[in-house]
N, C-alpha and C. Protein backbone atom coordinates (compact mmCIF):
# COMPACT_ATOMS: atom_id res chain seq x y z
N UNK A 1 13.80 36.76 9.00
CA UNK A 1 13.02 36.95 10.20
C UNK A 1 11.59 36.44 9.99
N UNK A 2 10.88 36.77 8.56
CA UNK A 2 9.75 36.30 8.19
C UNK A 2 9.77 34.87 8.35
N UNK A 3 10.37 33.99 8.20
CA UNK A 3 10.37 32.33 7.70
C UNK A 3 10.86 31.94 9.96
N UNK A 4 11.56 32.69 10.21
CA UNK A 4 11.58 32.64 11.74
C UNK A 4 9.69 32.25 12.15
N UNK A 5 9.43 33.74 12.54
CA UNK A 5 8.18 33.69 12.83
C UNK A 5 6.98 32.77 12.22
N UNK A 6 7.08 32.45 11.05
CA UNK A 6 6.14 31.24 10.21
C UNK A 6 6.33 30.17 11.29
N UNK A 7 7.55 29.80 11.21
CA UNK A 7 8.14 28.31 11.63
C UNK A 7 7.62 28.26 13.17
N UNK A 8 7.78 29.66 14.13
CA UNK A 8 6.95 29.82 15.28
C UNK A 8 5.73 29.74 15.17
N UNK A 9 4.89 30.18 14.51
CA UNK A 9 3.43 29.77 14.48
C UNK A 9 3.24 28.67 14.62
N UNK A 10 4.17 27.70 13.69
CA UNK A 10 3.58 26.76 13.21
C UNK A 10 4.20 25.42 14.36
N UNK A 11 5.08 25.84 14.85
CA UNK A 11 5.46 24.85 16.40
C UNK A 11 4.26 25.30 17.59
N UNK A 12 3.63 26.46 17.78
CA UNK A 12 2.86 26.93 18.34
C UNK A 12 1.51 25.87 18.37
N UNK A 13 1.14 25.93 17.42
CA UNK A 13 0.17 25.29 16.36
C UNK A 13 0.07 23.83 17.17
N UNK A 14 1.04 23.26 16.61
CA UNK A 14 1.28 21.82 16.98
C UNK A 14 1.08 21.63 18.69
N UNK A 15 2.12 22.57 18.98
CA UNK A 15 1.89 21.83 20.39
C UNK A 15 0.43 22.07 20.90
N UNK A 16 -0.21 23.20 20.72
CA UNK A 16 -1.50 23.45 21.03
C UNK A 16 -2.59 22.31 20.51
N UNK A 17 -2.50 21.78 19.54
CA UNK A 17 -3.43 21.02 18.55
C UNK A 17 -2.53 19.53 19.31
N UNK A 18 -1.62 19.21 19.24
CA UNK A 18 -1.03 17.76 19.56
C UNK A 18 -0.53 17.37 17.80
N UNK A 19 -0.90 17.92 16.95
CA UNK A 19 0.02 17.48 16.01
C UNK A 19 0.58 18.20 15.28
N UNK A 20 1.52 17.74 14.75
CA UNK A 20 2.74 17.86 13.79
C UNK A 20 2.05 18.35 12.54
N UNK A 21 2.59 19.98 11.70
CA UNK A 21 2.05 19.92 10.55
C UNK A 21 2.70 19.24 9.32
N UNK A 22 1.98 18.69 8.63
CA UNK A 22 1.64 17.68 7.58
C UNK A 22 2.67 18.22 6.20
N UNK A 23 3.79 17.44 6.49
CA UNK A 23 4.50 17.34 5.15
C UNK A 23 3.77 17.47 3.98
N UNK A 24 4.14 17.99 2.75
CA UNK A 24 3.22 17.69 1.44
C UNK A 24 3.68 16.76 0.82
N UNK A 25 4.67 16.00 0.72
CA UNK A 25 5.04 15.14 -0.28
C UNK A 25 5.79 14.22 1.20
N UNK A 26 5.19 12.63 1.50
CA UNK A 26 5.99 11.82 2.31
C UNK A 26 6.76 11.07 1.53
N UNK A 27 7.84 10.50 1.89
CA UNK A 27 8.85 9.86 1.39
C UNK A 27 8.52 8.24 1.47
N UNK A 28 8.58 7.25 0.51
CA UNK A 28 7.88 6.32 0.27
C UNK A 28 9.63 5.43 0.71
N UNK A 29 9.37 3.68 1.07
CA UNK A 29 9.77 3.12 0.44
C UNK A 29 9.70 1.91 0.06
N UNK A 30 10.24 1.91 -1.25
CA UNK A 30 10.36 -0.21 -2.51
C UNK A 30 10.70 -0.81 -2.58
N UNK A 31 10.22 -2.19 -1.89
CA UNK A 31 10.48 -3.46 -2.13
C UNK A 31 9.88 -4.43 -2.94
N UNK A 32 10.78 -4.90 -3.54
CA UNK A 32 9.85 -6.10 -4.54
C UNK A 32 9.71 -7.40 -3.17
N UNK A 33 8.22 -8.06 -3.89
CA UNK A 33 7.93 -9.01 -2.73
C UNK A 33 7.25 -10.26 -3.57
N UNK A 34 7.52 -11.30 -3.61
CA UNK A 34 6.89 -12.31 -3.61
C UNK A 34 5.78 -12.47 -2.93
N UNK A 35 4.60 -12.54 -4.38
CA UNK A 35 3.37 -12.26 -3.37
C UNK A 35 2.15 -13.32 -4.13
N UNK A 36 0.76 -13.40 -3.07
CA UNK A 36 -0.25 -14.03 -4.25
C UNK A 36 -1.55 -12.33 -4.28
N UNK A 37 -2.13 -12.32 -5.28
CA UNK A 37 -2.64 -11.01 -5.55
C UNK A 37 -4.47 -12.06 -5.64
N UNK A 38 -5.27 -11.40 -5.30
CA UNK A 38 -7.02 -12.18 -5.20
C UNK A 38 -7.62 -11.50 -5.32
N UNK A 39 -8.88 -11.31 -5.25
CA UNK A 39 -9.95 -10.76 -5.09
C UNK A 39 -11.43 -11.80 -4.15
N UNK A 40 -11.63 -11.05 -3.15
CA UNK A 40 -12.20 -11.54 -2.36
C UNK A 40 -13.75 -10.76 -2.18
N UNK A 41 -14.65 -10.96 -2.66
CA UNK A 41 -15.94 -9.91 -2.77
C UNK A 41 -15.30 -8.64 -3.23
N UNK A 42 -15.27 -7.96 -2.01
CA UNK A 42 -15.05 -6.75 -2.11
C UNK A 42 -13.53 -5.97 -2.21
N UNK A 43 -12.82 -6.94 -1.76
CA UNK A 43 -11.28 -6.93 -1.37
C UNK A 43 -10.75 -7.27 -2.27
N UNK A 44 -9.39 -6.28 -2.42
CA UNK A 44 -8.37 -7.19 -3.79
C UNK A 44 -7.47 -6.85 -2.20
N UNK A 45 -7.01 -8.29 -1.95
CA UNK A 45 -5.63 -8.79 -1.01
C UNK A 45 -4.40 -9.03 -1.38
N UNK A 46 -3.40 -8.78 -1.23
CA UNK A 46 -1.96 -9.61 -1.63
C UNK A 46 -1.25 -9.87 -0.34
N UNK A 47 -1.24 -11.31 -0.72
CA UNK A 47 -0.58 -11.89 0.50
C UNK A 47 1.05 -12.13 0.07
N UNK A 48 2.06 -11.14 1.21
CA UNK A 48 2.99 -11.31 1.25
C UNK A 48 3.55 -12.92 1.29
N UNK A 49 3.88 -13.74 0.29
CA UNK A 49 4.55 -15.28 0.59
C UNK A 49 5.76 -15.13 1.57
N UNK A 50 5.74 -15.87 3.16
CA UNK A 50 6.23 -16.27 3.93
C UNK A 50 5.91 -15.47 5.30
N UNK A 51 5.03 -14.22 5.15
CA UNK A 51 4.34 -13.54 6.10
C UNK A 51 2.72 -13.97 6.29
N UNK A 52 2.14 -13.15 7.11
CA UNK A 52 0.86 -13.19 7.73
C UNK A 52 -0.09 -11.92 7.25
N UNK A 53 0.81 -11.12 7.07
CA UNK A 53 -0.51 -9.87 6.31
C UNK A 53 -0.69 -10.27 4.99
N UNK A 54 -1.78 -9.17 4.97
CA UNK A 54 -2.42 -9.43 3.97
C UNK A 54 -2.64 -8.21 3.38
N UNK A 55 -2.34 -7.52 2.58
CA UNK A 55 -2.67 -6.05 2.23
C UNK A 55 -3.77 -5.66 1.09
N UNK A 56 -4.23 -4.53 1.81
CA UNK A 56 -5.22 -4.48 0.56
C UNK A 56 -4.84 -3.08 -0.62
N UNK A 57 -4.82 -3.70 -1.46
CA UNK A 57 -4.36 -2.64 -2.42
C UNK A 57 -5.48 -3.28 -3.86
N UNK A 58 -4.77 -1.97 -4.96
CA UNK A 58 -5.79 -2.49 -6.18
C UNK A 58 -5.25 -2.16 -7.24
N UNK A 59 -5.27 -3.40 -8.09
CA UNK A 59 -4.30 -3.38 -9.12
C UNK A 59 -5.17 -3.92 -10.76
N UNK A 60 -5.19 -2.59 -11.19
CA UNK A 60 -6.48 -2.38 -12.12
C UNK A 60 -6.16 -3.64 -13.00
N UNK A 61 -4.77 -3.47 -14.19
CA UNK A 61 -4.92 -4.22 -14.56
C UNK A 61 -4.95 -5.71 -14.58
N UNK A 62 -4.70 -6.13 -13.23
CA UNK A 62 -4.95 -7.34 -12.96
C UNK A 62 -6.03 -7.92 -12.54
N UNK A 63 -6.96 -6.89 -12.12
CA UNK A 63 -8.39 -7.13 -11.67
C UNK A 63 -9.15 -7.27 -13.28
N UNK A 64 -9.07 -6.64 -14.16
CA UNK A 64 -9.70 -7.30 -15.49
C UNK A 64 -9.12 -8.21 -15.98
N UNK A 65 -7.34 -8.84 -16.10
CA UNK A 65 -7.82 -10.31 -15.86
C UNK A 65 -8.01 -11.26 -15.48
N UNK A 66 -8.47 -11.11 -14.10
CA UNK A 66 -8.85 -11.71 -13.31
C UNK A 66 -10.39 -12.15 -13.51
N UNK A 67 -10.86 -10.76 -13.85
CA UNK A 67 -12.62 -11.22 -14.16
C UNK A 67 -12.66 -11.67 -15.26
N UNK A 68 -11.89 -12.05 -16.39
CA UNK A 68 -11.63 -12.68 -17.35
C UNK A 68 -11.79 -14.43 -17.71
N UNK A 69 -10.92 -14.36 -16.18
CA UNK A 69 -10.63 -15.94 -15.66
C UNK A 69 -11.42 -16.38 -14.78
N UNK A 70 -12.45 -15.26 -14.14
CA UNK A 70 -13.03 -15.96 -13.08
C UNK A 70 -12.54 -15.65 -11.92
N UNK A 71 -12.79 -14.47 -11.13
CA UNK A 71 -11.82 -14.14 -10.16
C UNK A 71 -12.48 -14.74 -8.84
N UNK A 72 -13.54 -15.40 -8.68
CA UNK A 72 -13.88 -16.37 -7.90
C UNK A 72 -13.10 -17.52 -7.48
N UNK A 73 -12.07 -18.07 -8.74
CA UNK A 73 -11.49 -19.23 -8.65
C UNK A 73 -10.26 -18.99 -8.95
N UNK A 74 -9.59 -17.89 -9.42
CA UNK A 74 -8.35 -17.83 -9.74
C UNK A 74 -7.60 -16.63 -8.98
N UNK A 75 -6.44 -16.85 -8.86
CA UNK A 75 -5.16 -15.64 -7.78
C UNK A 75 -3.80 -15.85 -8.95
N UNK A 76 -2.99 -15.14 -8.66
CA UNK A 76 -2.33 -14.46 -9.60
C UNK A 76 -0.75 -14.81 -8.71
N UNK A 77 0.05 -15.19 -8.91
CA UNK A 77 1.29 -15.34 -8.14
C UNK A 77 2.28 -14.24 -8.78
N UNK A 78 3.32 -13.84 -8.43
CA UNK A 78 4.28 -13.10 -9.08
C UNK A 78 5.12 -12.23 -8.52
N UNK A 79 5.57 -11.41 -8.56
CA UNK A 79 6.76 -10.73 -8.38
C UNK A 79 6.38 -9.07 -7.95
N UNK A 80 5.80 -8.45 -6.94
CA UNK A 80 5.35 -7.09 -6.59
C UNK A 80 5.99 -6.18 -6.61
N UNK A 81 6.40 -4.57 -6.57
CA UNK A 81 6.83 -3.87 -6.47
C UNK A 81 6.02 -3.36 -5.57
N UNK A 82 6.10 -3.33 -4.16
CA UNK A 82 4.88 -2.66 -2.71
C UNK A 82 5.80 -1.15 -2.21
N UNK A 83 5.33 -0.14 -2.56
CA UNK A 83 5.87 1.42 -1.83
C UNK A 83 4.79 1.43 -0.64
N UNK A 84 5.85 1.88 0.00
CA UNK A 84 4.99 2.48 1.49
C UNK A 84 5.34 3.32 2.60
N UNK A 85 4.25 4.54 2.71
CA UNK A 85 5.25 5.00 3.50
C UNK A 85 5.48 4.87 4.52
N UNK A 86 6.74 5.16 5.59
CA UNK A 86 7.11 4.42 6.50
C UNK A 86 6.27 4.51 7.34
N UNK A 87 6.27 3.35 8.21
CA UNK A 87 5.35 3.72 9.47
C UNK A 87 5.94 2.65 10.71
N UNK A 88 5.79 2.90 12.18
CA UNK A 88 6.22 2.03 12.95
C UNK A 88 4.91 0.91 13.30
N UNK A 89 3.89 1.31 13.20
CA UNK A 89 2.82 0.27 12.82
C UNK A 89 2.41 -0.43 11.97
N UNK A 90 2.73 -1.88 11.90
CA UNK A 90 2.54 -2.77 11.01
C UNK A 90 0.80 -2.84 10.83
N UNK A 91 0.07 -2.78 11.43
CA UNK A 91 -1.31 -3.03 11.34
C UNK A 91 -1.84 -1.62 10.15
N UNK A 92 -1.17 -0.55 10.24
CA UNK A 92 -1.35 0.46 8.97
C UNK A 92 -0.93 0.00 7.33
N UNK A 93 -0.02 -1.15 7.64
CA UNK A 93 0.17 -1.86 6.13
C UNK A 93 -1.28 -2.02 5.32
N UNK A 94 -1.64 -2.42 6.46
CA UNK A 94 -3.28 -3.05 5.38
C UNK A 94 -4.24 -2.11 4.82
N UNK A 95 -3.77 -1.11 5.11
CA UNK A 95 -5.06 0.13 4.49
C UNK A 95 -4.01 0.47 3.29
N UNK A 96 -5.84 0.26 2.54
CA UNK A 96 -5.12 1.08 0.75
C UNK A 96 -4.14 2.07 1.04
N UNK A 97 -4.49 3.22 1.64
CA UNK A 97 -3.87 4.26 1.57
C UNK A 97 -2.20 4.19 1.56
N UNK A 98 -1.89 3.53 2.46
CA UNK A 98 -0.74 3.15 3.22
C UNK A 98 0.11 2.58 1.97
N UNK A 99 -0.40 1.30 1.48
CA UNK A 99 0.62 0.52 0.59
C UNK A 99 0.31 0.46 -1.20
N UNK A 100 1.16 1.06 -1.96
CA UNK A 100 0.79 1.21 -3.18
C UNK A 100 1.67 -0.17 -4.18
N UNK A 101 1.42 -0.82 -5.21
CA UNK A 101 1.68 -1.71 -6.03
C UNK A 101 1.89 -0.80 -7.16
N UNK A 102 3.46 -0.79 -7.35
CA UNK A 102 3.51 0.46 -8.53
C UNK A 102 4.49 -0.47 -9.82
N UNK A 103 4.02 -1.67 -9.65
CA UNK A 103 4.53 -2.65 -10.69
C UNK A 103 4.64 -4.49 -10.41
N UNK A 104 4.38 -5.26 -11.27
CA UNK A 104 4.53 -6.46 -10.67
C UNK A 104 5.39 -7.45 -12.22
N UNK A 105 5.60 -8.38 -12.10
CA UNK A 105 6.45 -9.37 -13.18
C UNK A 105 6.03 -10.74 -12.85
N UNK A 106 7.02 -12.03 -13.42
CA UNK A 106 6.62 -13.07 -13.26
C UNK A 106 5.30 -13.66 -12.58
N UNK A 107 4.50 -13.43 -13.30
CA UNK A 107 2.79 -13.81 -13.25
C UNK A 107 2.90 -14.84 -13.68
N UNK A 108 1.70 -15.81 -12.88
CA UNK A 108 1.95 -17.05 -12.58
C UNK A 108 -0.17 -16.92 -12.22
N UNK A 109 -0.71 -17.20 -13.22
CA UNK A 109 -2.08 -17.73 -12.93
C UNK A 109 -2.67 -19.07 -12.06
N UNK A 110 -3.49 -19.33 -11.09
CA UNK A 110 -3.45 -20.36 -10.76
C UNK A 110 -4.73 -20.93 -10.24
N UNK A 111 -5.36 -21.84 -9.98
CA UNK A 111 -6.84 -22.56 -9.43
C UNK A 111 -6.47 -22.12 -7.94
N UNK A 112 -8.21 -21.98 -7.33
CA UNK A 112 -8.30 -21.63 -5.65
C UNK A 112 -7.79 -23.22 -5.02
């Protein structure tokens, strides 16, 4: 009866407020992607190869060697592992938050 009434509050809640309460753990999901990985001033980008976004994420160890090489002049080609959690808006891809790089392979250094 206790877990009844919780679960009423908490539909109560929502409809009053307009949202939905907040899962603790969202369900992600992984695709490996053929990608190029940069750094742009302020931005580390990876551009999906054969798409139009561009996501911004940050991928430590590739950002030191990148400043290694000169990350002015050099991008990184290779093989991504991109988690994300789902969303029906593609324009939310591009925020850090949204898309995580939780591994990458076949690195491929290259001139701008």
């Amino acid at each position: 009866m206790k877990r009844v009434y919780i679960a009423a509050i908490l539909g109560l809640a929502a409809l009053l407020t307009g949202e939905a309460p907040k899962a603790s753990a969202e369900p992600t999901q992984c695709h490996v992607a053929h990608a190029r990985y940069s750094i742009y001033v302020e931005n580390d980008l990876l551009w999906v190869i054969g798409s139009k976004h561009l996501l911004m994420v940050v991928i430590d160890g590739l950002d030191k060697e990148l400043d290694a090489r000169g990350w002015e002049s050099t991008v990184v080609y290779g093989d991504f592992t991109l988690c994300a959690r789902p969303t029906t808006d593609a324009r939310q891809l591009t925020n850090r938050d949204r898309v995580r790089v939780t591994g990458y392979s076949n690195l491929r250094y290259a001139r701008r």
